[in-house]
C-alpha atoms as a PDB file:
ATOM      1  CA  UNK A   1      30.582  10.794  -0.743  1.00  0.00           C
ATOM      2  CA  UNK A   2      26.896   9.600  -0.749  1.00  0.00           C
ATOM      3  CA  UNK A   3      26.293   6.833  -3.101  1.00  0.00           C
ATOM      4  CA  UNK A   4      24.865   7.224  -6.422  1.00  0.00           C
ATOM      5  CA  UNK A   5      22.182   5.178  -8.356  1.00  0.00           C
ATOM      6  CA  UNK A   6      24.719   4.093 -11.131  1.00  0.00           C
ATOM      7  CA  UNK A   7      27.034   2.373  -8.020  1.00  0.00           C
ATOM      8  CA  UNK A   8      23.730   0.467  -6.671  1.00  0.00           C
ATOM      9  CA  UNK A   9      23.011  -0.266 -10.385  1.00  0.00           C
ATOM     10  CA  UNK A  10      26.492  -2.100 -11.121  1.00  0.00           C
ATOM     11  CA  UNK A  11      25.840  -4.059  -7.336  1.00  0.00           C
ATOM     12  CA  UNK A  12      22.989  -5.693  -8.874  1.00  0.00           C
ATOM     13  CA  UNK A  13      22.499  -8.430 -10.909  1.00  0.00           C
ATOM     14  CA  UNK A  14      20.621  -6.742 -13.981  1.00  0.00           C
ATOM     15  CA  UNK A  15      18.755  -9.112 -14.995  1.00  0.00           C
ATOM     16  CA  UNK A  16      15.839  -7.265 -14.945  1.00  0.00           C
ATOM     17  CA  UNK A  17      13.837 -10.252 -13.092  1.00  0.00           C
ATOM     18  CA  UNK A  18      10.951  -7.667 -11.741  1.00  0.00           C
ATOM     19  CA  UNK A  19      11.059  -9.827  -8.518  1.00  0.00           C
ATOM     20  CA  UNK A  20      11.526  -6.765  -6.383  1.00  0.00           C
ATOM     21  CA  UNK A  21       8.709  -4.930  -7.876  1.00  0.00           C
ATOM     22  CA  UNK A  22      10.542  -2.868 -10.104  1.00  0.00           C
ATOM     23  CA  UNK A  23      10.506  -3.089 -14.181  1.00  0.00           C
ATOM     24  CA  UNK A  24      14.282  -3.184 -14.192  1.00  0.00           C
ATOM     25  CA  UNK A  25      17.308  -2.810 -12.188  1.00  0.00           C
ATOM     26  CA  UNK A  26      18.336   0.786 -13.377  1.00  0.00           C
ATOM     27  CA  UNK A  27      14.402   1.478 -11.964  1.00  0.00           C
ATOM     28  CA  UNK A  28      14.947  -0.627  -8.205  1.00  0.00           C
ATOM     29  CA  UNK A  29      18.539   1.166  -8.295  1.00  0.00           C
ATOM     30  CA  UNK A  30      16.796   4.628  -8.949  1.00  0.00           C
ATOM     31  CA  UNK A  31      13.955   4.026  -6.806  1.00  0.00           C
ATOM     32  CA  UNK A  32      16.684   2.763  -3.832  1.00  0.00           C
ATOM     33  CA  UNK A  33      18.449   6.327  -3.889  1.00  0.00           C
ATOM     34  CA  UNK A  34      16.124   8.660  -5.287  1.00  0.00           C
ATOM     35  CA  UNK A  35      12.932   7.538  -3.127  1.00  0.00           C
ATOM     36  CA  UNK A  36      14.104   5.726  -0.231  1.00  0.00           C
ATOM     37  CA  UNK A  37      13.534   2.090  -1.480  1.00  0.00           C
ATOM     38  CA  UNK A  38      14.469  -0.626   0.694  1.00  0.00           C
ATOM     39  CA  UNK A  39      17.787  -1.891  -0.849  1.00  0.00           C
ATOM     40  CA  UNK A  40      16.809  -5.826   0.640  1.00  0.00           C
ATOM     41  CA  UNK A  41      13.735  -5.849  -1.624  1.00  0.00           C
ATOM     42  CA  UNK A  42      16.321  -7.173  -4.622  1.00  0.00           C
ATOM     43  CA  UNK A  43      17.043 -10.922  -3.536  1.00  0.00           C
ATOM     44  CA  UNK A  44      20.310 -11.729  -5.338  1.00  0.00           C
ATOM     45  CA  UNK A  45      22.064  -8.743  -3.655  1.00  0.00           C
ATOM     46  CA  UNK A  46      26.128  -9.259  -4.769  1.00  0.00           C
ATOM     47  CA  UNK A  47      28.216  -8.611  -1.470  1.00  0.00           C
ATOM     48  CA  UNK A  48      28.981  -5.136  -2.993  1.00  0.00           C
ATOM     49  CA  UNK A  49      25.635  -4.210  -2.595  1.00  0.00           C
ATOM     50  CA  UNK A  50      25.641  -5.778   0.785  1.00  0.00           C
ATOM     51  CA  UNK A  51      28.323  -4.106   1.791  1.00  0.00           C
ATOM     52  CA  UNK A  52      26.912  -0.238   1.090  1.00  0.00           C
ATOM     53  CA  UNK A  53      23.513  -1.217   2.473  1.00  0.00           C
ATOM     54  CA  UNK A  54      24.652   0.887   5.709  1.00  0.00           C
ATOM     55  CA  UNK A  55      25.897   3.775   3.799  1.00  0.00           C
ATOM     56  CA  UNK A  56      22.918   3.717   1.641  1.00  0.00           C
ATOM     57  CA  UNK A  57      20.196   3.459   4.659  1.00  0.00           C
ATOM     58  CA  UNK A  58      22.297   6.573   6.371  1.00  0.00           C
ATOM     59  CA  UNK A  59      21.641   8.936   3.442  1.00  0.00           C
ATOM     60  CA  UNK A  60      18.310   7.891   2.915  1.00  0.00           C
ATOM     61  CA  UNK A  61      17.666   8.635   6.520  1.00  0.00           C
ATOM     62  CA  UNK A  62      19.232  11.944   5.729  1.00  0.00           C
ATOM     63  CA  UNK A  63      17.443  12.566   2.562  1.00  0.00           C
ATOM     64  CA  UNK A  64      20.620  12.763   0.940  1.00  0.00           C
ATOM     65  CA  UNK A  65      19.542  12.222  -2.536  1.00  0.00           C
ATOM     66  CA  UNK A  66      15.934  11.954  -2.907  1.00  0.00           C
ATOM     67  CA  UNK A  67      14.275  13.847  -5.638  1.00  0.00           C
ATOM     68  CA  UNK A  68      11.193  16.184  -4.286  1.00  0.00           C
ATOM     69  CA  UNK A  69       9.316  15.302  -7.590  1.00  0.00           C
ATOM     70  CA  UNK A  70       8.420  11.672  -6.554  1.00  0.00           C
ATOM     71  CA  UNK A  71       6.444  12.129  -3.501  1.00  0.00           C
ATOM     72  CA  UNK A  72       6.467  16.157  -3.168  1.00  0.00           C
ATOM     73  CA  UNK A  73       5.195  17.279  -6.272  1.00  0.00           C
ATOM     74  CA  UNK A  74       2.625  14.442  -6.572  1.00  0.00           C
ATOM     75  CA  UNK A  75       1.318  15.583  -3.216  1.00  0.00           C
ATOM     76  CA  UNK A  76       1.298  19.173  -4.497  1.00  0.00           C
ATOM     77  CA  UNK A  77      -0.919  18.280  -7.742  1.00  0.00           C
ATOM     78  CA  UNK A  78      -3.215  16.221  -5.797  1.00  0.00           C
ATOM     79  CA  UNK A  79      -3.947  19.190  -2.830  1.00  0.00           C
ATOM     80  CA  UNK A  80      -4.524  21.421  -6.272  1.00  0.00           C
ATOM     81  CA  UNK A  81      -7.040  18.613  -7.533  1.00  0.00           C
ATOM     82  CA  UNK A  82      -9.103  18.576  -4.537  1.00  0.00           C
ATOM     83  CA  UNK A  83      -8.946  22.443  -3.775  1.00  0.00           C
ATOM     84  CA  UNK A  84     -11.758  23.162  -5.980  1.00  0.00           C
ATOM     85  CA  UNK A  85     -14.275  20.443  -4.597  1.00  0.00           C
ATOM     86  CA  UNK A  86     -16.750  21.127  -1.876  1.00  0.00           C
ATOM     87  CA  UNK A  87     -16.183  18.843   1.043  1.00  0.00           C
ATOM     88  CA  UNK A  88     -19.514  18.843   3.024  1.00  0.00           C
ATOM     89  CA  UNK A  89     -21.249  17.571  -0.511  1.00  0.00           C
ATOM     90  CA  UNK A  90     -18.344  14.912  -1.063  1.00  0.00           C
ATOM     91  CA  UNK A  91     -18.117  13.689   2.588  1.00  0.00           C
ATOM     92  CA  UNK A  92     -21.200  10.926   2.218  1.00  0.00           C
ATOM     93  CA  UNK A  93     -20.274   9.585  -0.798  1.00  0.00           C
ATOM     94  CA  UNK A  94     -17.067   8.812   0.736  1.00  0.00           C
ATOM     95  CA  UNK A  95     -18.199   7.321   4.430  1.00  0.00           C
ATOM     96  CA  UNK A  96     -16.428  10.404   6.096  1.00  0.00           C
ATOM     97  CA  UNK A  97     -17.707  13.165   7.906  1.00  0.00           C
ATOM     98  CA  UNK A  98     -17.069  17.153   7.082  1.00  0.00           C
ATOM     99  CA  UNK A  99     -16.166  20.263   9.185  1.00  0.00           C
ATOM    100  CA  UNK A 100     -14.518  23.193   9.494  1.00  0.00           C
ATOM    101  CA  UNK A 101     -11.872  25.010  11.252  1.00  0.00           C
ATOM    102  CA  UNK A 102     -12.450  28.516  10.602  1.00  0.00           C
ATOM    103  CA  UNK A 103     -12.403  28.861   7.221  1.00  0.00           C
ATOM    104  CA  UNK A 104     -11.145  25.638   6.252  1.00  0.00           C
ATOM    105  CA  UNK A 105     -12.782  22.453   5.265  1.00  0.00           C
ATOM    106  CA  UNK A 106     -12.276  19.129   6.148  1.00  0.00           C
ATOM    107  CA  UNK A 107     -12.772  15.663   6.427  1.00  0.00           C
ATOM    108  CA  UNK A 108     -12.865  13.324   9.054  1.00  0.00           C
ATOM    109  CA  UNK A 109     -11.940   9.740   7.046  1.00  0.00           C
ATOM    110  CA  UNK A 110     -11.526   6.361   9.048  1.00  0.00           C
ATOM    111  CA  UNK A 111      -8.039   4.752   7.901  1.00  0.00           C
ATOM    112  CA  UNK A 112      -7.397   1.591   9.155  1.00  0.00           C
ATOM    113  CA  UNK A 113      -9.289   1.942  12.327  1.00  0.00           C
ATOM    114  CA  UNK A 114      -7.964   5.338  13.105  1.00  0.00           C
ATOM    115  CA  UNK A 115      -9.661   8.779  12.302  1.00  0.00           C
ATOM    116  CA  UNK A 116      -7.402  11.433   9.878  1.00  0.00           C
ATOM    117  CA  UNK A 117      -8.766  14.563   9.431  1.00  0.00           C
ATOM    118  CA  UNK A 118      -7.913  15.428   5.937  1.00  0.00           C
ATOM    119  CA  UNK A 119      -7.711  19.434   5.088  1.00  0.00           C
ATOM    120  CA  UNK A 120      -7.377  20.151   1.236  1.00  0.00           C
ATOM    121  CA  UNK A 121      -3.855  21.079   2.214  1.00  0.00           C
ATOM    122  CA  UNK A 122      -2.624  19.028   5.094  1.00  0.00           C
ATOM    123  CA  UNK A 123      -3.524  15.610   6.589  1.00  0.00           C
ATOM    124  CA  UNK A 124      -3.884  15.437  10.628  1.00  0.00           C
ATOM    125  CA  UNK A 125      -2.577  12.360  11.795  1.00  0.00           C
ATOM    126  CA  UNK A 126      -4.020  11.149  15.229  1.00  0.00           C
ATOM    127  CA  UNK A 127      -2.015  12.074  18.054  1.00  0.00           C
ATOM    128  CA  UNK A 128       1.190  10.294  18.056  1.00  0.00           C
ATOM    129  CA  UNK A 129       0.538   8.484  14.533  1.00  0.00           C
ATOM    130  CA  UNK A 130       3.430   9.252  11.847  1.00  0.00           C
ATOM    131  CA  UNK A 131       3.015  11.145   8.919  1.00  0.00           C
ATOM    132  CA  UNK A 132       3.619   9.521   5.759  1.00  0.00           C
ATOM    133  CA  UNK A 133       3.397  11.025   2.661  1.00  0.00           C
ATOM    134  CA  UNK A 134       2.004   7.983   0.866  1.00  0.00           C
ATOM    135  CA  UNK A 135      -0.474   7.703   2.981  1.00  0.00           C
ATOM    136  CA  UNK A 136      -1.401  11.336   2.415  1.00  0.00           C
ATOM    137  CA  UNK A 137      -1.339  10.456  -1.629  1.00  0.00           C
ATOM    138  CA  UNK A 138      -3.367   7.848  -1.081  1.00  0.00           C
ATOM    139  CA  UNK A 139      -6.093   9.370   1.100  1.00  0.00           C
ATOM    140  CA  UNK A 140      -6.342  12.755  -1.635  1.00  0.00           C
ATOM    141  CA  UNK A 141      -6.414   9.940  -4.509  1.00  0.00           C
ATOM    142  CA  UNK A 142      -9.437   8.801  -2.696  1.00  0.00           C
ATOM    143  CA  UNK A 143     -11.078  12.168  -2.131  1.00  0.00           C
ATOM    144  CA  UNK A 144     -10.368  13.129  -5.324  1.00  0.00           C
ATOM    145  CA  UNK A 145     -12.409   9.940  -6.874  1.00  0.00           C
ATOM    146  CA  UNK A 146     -15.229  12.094  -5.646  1.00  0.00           C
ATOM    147  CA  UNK A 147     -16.228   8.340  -5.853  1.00  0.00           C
ATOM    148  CA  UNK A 148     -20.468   8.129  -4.439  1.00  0.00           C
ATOM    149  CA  UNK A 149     -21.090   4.136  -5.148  1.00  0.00           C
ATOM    150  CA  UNK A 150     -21.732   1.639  -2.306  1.00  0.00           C
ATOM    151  CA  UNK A 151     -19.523  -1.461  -2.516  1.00  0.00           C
ATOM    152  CA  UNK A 152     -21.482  -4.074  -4.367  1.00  0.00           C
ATOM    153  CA  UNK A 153     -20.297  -7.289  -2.436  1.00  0.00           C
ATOM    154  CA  UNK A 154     -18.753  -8.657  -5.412  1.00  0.00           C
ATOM    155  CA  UNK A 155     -15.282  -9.603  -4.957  1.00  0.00           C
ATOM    156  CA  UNK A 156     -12.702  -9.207  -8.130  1.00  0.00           C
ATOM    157  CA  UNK A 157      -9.059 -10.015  -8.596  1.00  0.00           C
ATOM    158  CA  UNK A 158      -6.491  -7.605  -9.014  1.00  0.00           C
ATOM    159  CA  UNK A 159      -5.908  -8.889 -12.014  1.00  0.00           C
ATOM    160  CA  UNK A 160      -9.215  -7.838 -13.946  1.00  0.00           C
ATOM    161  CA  UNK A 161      -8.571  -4.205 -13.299  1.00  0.00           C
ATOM    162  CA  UNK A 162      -7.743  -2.617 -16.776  1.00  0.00           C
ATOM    163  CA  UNK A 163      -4.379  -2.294 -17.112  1.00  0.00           C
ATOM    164  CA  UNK A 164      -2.841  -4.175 -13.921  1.00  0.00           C
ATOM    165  CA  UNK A 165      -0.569  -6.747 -16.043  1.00  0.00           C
ATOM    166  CA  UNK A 166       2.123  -4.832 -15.320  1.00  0.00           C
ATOM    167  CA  UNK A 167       2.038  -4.114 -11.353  1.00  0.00           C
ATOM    168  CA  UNK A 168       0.773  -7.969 -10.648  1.00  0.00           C
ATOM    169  CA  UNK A 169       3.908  -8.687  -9.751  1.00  0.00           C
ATOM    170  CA  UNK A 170       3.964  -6.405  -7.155  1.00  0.00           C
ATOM    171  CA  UNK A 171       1.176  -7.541  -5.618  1.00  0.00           C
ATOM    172  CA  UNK A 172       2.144 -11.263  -5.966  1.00  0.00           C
ATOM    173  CA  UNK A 173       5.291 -10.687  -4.024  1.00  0.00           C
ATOM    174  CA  UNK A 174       3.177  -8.425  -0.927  1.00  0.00           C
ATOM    175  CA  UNK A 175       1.112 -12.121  -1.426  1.00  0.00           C
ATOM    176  CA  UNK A 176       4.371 -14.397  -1.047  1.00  0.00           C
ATOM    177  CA  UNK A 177       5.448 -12.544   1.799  1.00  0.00           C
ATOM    178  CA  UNK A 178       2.144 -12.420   3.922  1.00  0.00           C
ATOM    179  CA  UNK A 179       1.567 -16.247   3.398  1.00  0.00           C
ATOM    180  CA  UNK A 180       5.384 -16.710   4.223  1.00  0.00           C
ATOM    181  CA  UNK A 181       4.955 -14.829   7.452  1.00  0.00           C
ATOM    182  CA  UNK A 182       1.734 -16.432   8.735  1.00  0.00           C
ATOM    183  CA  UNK A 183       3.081 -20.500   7.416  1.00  0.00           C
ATOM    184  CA  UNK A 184       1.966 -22.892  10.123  1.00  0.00           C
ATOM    185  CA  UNK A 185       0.749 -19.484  12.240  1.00  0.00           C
ATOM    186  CA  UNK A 186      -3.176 -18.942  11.313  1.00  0.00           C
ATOM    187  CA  UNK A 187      -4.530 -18.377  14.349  1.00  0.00           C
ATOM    188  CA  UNK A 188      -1.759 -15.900  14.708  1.00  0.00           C
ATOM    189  CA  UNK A 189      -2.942 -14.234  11.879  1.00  0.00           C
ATOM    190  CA  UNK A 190      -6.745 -14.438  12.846  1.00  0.00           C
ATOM    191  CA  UNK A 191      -6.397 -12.560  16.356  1.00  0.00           C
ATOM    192  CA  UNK A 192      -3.658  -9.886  14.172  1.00  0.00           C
ATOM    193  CA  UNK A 193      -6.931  -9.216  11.719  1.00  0.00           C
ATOM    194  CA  UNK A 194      -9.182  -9.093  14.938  1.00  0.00           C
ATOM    195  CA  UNK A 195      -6.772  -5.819  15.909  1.00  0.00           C
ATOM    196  CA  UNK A 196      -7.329  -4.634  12.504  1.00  0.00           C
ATOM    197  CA  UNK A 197     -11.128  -4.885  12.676  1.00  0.00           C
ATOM    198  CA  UNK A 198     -11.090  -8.102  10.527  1.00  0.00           C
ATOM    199  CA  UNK A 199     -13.871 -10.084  10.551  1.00  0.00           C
ATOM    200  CA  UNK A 200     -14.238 -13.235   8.993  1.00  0.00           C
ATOM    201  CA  UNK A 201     -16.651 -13.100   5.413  1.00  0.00           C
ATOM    202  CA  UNK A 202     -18.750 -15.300   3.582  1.00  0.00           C
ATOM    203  CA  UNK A 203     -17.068 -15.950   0.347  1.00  0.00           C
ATOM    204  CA  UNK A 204     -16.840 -18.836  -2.279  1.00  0.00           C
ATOM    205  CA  UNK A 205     -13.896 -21.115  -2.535  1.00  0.00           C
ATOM    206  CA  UNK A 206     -11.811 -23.663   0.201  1.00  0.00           C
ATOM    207  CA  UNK A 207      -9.458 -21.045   1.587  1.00  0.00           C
ATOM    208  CA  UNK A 208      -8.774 -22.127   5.256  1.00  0.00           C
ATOM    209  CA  UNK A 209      -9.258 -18.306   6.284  1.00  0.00           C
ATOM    210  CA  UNK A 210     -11.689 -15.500   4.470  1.00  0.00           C
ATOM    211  CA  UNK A 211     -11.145 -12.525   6.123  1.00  0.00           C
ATOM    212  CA  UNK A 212     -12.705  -9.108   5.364  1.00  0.00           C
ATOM    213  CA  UNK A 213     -11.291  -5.524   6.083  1.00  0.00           C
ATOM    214  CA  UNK A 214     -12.481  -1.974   5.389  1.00  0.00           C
ATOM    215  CA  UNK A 215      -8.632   0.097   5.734  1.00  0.00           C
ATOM    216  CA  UNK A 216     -11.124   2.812   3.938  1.00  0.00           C
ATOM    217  CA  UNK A 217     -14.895   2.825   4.488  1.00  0.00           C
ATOM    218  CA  UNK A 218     -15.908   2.089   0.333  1.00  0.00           C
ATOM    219  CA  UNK A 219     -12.864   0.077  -0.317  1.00  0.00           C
ATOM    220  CA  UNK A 220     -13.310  -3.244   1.015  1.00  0.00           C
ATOM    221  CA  UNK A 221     -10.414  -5.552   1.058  1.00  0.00           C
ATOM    222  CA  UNK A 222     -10.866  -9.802   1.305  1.00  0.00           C
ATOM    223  CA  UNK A 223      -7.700 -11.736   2.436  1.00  0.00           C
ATOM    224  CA  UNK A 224      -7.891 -15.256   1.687  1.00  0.00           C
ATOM    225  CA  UNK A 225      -5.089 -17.520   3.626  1.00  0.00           C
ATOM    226  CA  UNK A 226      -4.350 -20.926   2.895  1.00  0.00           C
ATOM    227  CA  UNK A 227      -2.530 -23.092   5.436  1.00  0.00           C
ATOM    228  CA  UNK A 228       0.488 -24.728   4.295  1.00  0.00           C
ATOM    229  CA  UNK A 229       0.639 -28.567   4.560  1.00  0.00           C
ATOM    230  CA  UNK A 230       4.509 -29.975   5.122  1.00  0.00           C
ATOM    231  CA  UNK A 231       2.933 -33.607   4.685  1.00  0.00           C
ATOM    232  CA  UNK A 232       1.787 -31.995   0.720  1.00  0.00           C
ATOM    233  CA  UNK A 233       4.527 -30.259  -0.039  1.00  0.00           C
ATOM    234  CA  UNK A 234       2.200 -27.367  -0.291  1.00  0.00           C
ATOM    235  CA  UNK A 235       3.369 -23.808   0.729  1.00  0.00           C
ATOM    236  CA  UNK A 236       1.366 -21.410   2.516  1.00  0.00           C
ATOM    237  CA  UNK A 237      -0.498 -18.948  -0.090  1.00  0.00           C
ATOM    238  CA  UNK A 238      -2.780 -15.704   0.088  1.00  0.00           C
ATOM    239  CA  UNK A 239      -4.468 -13.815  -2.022  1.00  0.00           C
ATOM    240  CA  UNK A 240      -6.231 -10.284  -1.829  1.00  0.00           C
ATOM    241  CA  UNK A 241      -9.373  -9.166  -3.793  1.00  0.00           C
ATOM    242  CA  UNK A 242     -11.382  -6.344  -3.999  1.00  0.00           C
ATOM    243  CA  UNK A 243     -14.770  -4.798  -4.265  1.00  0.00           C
ATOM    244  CA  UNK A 244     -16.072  -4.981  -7.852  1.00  0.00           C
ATOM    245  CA  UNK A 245     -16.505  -0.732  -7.582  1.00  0.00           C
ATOM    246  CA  UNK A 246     -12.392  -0.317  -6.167  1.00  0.00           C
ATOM    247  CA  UNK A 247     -11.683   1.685  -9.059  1.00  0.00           C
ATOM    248  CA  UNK A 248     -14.208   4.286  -8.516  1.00  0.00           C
ATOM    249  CA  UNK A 249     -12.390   5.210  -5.694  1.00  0.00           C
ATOM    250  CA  UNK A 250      -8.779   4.522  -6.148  1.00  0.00           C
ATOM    251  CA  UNK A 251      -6.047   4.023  -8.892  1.00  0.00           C
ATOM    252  CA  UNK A 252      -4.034   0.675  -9.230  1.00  0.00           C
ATOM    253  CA  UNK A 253      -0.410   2.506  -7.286  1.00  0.00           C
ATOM    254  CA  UNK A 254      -3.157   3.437  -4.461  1.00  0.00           C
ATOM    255  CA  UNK A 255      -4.411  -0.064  -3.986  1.00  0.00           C
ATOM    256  CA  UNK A 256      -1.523  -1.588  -4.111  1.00  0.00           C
ATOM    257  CA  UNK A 257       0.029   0.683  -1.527  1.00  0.00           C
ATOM    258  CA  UNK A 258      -2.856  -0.042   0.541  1.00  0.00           C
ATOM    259  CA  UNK A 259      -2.348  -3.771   0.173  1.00  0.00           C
ATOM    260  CA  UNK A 260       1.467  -3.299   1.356  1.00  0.00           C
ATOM    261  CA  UNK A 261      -0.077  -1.439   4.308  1.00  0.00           C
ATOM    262  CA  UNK A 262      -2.092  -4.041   5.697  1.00  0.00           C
ATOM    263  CA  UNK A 263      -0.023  -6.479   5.254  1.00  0.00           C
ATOM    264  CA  UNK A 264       2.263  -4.074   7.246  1.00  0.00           C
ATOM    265  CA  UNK A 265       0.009  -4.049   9.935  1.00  0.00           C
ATOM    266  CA  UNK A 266      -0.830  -7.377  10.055  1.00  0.00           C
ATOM    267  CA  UNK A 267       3.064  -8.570  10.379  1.00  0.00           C
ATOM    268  CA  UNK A 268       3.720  -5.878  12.537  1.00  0.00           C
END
């Protein structure tokens, strides 16, 4: 029998600690069946939970489970939002190029370094990339911005977006992990930015490393890294900000799924 959210739920703690990114248990638990969360994200896992981490990563594999409306539907309303807009007028505004095939339009949008061509009802991965259907909500929720400002070379935190309290968190613990990974490695981490078209930036403050990326071409992204010091007692730390126009272009779930994917990258 596949497992169910309510036997994930009673394997965790509930405690409601938000340190896996979630609100609240019954959420992570939900979000672990129903969408394919990674079960290891919770880190006070009893050895019940441990023990149907197997069971639970062979269903989700399977898609055993999974509601459509999470990914699927959202997908569906965003291909309905950009259906109506004209891609060759939209294209500049947005650093990407248009075409079409026939009678469909397109856009050709760097992402991260590769080229998707983005049709208002499928997104064209480059030959052998994987498609990911957060990556294809994230790359509508930009065209559908129909954002048309240039960045303004003012960094911000995430923190002084309207409304972020909530998802900081999230993006605190995508920070933990990065500085984690890279402790007592930063020229590892320099040459990984290198392959990600990082380039070091001009930026106030002591950070040992400022780098700058552009994973879309009017969202900017600024990594700062801070070595750790054993001798200090001071951790390894990094931080992310962002252009002071970001939210022309995309909402605070999009941003902070791009954040997870260059972190992704960069660990990779």
């Amino acid at each position: 029998m596949p497992r169910t959210v309510m036997e994930v739920l009673k394997a965790l703690p509930r405690t409601n600690c938000g340190e896996c990114g979630r609100p609240t248990c019954l959420s992570f638990a939900t979000g672990v069946i129903k969408e394919g969360e990674d079960l290891a994200r919770c880190p006070y896992l009893s050895p019940a939970a441990q023990a149907m981490a197997g069971d639970i990563q062979s269903q989700q594999e399977k898609g055993i489970g999974r509601r459509r409306e999470s990914l699927a539907i959202a997908l569906e309303a965003l291909q309905e939002k950009v259906a109506p807009l004209d891609f060759a007028a939209l294209a500049p505004g947005l650093g990407a190029r248009a075409g079409r095939e026939g009678d469909r339009e397109y856009v050709d949008l760097p992402y991260f370094g590769q080229e998707v061509r983005v049709f208002k009802d499928q997104v064209r991965y480059p030959e052998g990339g994987a498609a990911n259907p957060w990556d294809a909500i994230l790359l509508y929720n930009y065209l559908a911005s129909q954002g048309n400002s240039e960045p303004t070379g003012t960094w911000i935190t995430f923190q002084s977006l309207p409304n972020s309290v909530s998802k900081t968190k999230t993006l605190k613990r995508l920070e933990a992990e990065l500085a984690g990974h890279f402790a007592g490695k930063g020229r590892e981490l320099s040459a990984k930015a290198r392959r990600l078209a990082g380039r070091p930036a001009e930026a106030a403050g002591d950070a040992d490393l400022k780098l700058a990326f552009a994973p879309l071409p009017r969202v900017p992204v600024l990594l700062l890294f801070w070595e750790s010091d054993p001798e200090e007692d001071f951790p390894a730390q990094a931080h992310f900000l962002f252009d002071g126009n970001v939210g022309d272009y995309l909402d605070l779930e999009s941003l902070l799924f791009l954040v997870e994917q260059l972190s992704e990258r960069l660990m990779a």
